[in-house]
Structures are given as C-alpha cells and as structure tokens.
PDB file of N, CA and C in Angstrom:
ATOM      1  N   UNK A   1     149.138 101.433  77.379  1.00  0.00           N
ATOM      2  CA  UNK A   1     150.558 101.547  77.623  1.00  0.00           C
ATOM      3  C   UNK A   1     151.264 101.599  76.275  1.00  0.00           C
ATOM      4  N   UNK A   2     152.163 102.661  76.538  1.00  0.00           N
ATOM      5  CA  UNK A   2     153.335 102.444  75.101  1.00  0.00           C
ATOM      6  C   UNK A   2     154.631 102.190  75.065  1.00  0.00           C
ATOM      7  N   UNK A   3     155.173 101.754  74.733  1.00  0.00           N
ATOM      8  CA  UNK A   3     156.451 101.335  74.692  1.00  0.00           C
ATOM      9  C   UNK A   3     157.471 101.911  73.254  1.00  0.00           C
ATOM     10  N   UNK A   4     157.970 102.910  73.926  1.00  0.00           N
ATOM     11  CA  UNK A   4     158.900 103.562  72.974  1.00  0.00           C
ATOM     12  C   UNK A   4     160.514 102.984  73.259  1.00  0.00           C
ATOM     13  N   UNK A   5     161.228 102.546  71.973  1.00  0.00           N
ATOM     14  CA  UNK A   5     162.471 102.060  71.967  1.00  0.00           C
ATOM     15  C   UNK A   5     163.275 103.131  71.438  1.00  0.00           C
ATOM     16  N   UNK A   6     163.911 104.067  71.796  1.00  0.00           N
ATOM     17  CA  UNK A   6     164.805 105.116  71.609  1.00  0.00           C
ATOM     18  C   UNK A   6     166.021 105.161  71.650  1.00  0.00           C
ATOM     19  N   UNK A   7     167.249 105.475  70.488  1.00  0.00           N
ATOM     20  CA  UNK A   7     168.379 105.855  70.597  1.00  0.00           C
ATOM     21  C   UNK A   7     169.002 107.286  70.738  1.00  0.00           C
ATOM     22  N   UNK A   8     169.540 107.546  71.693  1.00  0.00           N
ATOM     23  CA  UNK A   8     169.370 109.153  72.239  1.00  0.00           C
ATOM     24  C   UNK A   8     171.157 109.207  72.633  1.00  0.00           C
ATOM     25  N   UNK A   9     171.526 110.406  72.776  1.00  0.00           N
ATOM     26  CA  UNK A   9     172.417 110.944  73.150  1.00  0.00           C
ATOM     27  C   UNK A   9     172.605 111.535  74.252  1.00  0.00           C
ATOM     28  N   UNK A  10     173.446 111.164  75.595  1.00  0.00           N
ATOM     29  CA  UNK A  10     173.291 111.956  76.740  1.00  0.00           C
ATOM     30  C   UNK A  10     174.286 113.533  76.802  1.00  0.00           C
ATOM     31  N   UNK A  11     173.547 114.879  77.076  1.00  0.00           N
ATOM     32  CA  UNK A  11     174.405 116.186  76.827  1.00  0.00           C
ATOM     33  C   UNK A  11     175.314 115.636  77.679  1.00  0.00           C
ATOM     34  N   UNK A  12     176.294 116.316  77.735  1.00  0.00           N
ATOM     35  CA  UNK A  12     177.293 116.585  79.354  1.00  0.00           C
ATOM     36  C   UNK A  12     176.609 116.909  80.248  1.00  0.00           C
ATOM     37  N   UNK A  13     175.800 117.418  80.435  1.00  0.00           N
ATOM     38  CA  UNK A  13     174.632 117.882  81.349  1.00  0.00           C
ATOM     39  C   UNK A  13     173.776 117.141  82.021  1.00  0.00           C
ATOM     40  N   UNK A  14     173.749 115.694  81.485  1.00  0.00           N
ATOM     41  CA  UNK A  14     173.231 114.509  81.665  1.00  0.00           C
ATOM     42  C   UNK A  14     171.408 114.852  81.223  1.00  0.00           C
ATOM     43  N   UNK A  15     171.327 115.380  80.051  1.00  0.00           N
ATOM     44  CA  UNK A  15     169.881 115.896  79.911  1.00  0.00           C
ATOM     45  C   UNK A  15     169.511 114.951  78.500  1.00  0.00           C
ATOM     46  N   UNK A  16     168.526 114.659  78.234  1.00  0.00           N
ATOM     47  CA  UNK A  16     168.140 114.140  76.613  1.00  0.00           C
ATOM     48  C   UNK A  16     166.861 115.031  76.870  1.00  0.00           C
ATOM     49  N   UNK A  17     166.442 115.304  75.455  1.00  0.00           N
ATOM     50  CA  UNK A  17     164.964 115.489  75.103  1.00  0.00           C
ATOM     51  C   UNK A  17     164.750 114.781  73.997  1.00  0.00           C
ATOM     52  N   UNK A  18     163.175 114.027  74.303  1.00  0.00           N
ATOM     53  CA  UNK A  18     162.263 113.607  73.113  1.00  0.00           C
ATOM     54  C   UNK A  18     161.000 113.758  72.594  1.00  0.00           C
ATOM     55  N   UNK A  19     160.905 113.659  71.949  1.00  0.00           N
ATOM     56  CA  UNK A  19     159.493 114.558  70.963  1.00  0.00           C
ATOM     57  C   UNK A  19     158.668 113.060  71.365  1.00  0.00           C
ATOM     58  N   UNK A  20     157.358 112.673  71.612  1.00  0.00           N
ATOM     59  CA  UNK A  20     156.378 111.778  71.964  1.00  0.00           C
ATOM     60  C   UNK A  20     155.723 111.991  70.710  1.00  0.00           C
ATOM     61  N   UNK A  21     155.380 110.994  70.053  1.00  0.00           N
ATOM     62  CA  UNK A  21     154.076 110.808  68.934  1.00  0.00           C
ATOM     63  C   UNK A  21     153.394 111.634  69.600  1.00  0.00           C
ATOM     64  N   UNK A  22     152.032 111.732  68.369  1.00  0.00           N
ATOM     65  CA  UNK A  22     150.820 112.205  68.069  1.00  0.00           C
ATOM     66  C   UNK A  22     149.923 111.381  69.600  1.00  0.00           C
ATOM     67  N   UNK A  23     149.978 110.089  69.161  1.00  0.00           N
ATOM     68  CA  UNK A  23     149.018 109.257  70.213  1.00  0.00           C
ATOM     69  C   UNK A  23     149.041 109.434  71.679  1.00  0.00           C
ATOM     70  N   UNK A  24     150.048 110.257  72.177  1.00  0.00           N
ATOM     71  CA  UNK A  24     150.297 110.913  73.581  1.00  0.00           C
ATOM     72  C   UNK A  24     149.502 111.717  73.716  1.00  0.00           C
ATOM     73  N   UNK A  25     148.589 111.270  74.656  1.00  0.00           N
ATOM     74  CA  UNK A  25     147.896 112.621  74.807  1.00  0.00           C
ATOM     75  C   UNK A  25     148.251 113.554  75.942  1.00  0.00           C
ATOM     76  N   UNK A  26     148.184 115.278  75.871  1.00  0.00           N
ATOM     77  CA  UNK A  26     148.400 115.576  77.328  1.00  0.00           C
ATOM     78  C   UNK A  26     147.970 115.546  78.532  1.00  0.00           C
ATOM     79  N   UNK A  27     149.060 115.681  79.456  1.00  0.00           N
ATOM     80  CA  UNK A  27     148.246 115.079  80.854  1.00  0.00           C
ATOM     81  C   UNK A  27     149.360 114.466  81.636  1.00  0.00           C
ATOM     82  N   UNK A  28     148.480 114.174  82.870  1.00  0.00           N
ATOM     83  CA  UNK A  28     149.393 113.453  83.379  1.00  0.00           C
ATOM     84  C   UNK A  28     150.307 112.101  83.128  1.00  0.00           C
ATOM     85  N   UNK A  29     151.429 111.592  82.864  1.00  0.00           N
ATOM     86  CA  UNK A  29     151.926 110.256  82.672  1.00  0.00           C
ATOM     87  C   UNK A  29     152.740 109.968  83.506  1.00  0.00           C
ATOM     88  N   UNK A  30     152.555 108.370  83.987  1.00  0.00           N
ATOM     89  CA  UNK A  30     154.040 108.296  84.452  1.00  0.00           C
ATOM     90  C   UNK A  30     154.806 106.988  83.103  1.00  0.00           C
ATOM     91  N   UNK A  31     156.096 107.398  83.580  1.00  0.00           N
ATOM     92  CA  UNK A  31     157.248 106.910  82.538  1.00  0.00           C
ATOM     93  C   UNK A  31     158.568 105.739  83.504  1.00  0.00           C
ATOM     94  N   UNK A  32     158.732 105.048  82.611  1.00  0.00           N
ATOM     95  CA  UNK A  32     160.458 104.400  83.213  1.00  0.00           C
ATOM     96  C   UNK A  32     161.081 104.274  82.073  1.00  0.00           C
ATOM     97  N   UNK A  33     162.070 104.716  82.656  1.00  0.00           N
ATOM     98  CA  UNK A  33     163.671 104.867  81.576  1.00  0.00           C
ATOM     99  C   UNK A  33     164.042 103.774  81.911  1.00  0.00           C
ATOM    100  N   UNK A  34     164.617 102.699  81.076  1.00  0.00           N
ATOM    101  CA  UNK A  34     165.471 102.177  81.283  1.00  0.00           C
ATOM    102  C   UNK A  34     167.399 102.039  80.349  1.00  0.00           C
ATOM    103  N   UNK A  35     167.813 102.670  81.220  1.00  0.00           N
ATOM    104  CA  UNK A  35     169.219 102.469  80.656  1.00  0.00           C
ATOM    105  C   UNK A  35     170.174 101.533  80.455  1.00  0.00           C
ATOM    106  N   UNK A  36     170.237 101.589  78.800  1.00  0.00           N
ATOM    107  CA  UNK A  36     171.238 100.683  78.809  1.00  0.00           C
ATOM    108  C   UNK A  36     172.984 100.749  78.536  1.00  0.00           C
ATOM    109  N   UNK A  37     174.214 100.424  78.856  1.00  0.00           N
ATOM    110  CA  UNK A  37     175.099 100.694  78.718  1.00  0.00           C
ATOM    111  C   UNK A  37     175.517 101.699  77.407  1.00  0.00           C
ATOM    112  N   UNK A  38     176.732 102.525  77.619  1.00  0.00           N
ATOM    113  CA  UNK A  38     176.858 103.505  76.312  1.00  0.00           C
ATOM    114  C   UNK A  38     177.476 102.168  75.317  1.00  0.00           C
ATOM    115  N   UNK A  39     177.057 103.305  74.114  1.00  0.00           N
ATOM    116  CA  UNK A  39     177.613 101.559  73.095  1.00  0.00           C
ATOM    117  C   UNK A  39     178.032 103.030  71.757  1.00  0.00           C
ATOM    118  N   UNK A  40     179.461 102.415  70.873  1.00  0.00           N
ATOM    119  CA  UNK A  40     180.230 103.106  70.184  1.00  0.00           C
ATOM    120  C   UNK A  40     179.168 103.113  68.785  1.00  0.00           C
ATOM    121  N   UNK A  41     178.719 104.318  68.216  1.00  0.00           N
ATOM    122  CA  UNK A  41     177.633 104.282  67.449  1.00  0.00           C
ATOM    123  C   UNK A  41     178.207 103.528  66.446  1.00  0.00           C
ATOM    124  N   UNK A  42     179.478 103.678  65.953  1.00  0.00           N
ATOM    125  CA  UNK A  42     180.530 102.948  64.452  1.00  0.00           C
ATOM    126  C   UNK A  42     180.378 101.669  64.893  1.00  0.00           C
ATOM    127  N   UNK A  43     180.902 101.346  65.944  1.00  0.00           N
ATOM    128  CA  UNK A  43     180.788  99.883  65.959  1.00  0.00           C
ATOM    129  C   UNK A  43     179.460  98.911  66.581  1.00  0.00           C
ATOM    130  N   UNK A  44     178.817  99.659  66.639  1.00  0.00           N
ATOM    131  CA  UNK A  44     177.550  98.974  67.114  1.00  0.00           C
ATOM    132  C   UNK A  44     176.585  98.716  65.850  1.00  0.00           C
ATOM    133  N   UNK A  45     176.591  97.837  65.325  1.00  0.00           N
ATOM    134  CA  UNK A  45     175.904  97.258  63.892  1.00  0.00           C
ATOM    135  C   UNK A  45     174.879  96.107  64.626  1.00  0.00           C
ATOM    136  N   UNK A  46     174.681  95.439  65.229  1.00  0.00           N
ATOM    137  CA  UNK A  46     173.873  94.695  65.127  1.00  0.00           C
ATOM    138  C   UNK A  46     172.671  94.872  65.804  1.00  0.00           C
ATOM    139  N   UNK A  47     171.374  94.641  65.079  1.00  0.00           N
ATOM    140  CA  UNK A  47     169.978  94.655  65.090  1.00  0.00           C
ATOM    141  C   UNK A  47     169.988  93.584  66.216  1.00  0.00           C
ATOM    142  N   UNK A  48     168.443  94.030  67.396  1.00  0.00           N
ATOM    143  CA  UNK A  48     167.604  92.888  68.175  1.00  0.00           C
ATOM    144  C   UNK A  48     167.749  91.678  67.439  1.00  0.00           C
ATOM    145  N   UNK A  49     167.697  91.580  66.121  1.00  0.00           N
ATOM    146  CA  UNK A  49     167.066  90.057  65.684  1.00  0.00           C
ATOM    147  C   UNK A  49     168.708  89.290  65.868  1.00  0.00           C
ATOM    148  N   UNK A  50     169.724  90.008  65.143  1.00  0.00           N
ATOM    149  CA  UNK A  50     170.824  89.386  65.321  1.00  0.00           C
ATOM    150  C   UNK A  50     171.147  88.820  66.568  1.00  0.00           C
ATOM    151  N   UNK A  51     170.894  89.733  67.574  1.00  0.00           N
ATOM    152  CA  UNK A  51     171.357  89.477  69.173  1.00  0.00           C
ATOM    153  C   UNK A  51     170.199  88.078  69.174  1.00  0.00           C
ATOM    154  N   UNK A  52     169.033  88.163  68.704  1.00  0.00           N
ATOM    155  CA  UNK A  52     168.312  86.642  69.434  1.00  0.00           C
ATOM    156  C   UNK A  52     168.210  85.578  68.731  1.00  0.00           C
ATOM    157  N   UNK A  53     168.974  85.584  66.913  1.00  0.00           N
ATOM    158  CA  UNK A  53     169.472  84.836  66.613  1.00  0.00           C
ATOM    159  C   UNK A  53     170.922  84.467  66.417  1.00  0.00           C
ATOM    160  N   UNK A  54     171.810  85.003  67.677  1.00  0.00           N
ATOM    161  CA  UNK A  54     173.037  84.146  68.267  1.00  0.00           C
ATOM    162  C   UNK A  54     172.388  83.236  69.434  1.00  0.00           C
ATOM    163  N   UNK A  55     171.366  83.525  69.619  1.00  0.00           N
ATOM    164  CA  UNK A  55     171.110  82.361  70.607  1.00  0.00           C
ATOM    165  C   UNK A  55     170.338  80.640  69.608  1.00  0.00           C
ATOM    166  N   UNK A  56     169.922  80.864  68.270  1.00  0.00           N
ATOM    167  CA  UNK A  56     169.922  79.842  67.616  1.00  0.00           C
ATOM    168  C   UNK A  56     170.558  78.340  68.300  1.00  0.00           C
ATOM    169  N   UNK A  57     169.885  77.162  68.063  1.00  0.00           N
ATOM    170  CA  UNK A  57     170.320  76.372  68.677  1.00  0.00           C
ATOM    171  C   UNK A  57     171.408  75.850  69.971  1.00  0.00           C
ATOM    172  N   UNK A  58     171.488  76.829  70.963  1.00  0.00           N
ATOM    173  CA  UNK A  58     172.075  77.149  71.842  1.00  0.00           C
ATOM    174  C   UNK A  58     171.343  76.412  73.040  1.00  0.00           C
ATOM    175  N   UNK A  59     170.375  75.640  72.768  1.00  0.00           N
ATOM    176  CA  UNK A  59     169.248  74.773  73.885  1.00  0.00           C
ATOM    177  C   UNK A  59     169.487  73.423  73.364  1.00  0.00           C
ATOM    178  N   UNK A  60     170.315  72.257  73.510  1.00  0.00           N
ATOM    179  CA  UNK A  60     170.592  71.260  73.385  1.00  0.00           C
ATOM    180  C   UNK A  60     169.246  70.201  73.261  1.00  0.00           C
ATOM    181  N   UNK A  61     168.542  70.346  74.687  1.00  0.00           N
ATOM    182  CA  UNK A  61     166.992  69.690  74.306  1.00  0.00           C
ATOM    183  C   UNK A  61     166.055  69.944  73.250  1.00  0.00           C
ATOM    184  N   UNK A  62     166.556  71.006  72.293  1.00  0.00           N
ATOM    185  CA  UNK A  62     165.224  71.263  71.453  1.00  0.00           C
ATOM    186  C   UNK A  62     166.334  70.808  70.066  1.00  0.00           C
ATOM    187  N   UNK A  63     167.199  70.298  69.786  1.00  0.00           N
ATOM    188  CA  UNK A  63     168.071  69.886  68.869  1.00  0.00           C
ATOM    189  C   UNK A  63     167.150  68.593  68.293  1.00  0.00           C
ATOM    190  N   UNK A  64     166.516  67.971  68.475  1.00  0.00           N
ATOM    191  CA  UNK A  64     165.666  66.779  68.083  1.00  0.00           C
ATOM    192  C   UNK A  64     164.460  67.076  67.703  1.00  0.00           C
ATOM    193  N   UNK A  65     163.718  68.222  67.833  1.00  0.00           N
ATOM    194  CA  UNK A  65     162.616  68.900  67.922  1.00  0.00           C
ATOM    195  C   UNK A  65     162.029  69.838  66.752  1.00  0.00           C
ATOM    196  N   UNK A  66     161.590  69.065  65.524  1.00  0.00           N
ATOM    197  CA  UNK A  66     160.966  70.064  64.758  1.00  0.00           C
ATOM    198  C   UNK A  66     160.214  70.977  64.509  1.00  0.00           C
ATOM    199  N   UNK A  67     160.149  72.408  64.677  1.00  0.00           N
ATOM    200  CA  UNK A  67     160.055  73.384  65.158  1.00  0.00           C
ATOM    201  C   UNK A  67     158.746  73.708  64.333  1.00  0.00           C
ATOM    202  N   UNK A  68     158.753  73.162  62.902  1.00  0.00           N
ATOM    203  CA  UNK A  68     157.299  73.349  62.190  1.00  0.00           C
ATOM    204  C   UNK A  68     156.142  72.143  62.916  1.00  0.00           C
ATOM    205  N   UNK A  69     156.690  71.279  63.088  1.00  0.00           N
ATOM    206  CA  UNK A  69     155.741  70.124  63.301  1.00  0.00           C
ATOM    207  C   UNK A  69     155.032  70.911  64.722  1.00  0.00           C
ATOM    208  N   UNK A  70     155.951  71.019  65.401  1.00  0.00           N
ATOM    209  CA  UNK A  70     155.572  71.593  66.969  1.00  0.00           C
ATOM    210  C   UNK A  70     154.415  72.689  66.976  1.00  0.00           C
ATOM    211  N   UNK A  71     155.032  74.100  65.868  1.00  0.00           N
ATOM    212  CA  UNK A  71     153.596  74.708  65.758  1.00  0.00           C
ATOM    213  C   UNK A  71     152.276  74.411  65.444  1.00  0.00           C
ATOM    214  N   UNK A  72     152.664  73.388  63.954  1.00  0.00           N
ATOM    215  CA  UNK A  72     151.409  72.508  63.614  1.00  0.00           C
ATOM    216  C   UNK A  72     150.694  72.139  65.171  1.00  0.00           C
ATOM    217  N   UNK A  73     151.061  71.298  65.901  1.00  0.00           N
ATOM    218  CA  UNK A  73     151.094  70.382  66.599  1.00  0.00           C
ATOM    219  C   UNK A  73     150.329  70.969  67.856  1.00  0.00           C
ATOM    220  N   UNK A  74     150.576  72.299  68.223  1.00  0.00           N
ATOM    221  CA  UNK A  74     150.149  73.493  69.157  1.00  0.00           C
ATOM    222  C   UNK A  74     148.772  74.139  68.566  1.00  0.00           C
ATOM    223  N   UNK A  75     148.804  74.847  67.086  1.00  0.00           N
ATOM    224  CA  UNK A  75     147.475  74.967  66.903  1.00  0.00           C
ATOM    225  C   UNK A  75     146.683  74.428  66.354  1.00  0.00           C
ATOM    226  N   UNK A  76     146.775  72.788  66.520  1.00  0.00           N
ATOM    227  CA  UNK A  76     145.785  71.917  66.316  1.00  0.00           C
ATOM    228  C   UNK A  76     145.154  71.785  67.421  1.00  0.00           C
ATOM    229  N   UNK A  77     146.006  71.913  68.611  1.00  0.00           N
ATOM    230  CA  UNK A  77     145.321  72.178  69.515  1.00  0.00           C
ATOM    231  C   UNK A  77     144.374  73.109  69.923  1.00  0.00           C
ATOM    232  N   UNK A  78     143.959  74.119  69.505  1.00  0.00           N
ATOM    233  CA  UNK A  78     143.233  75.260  69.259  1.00  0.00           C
ATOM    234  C   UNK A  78     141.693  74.763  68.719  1.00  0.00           C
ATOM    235  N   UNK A  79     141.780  73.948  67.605  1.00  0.00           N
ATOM    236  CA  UNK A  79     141.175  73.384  66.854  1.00  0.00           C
ATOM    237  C   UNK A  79     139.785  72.515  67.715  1.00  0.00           C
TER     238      UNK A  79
END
C-alpha cells in the first residue's frame, strides 16, 4: 500500500490529474481520495507538525509525566 499526500488544484470542471511515482506499477489499482476542505494557498502556512504541536500539553493527566523517563521506562521493557 502507498500513501500519497497531495496538494492539487480542482479545474472548474471538477477534474485534477496526477503523475504516480516510478514504484506504481501498471495494472489494476484501487484508490481513495480523501478530501479535505478548500484552504487559501497565501494564508495557509502551517505544516502537519505545527497542527500536532498546538495540541502540546493540552492532556492535563500527562502534565506530571516525564516524557523521557516514560520512553526509557517502555523500552526497558523490551529488554
């Protein structure tokens, strides 16, 4: 499975085309679009990471919770 993240333009026509990597091979595929709201290209500046670090300490229970110790703490368990 691949997962392509694309910023595209819809014609008036309601048509896009996109070029698929190399690693596509031909043949049969099936695909899902998923759409997301139109967004103003000028004012749309912020990156995935920004959007999931406004959620930064936004979980009240993990406010006490040291976040290095915890990984330590997880793959010692591994161990």
């Amino acid at each position: 499975m691949l997962t392509l993240n694309l910023a595209c333009d819809v014609l008036p026509n309601r048509q896009v085309t996109i070029q698929l990597p190399l690693t596509v091979q031909p043949g049969h595929h099936e695909m899902v679009i998923v759409l997301d709201k139109a967004i103003d290209q000028h004012a749309h500046t912020q990156t995935n990471i920004s959007r999931v670090m406004q959620l930064a300490g936004g979980v009240s229970a993990f406010s006490a919770v040291d976040g290095v110790a915890y990984q330590n703490q997880v793959r010692a368990e591994w161990n």
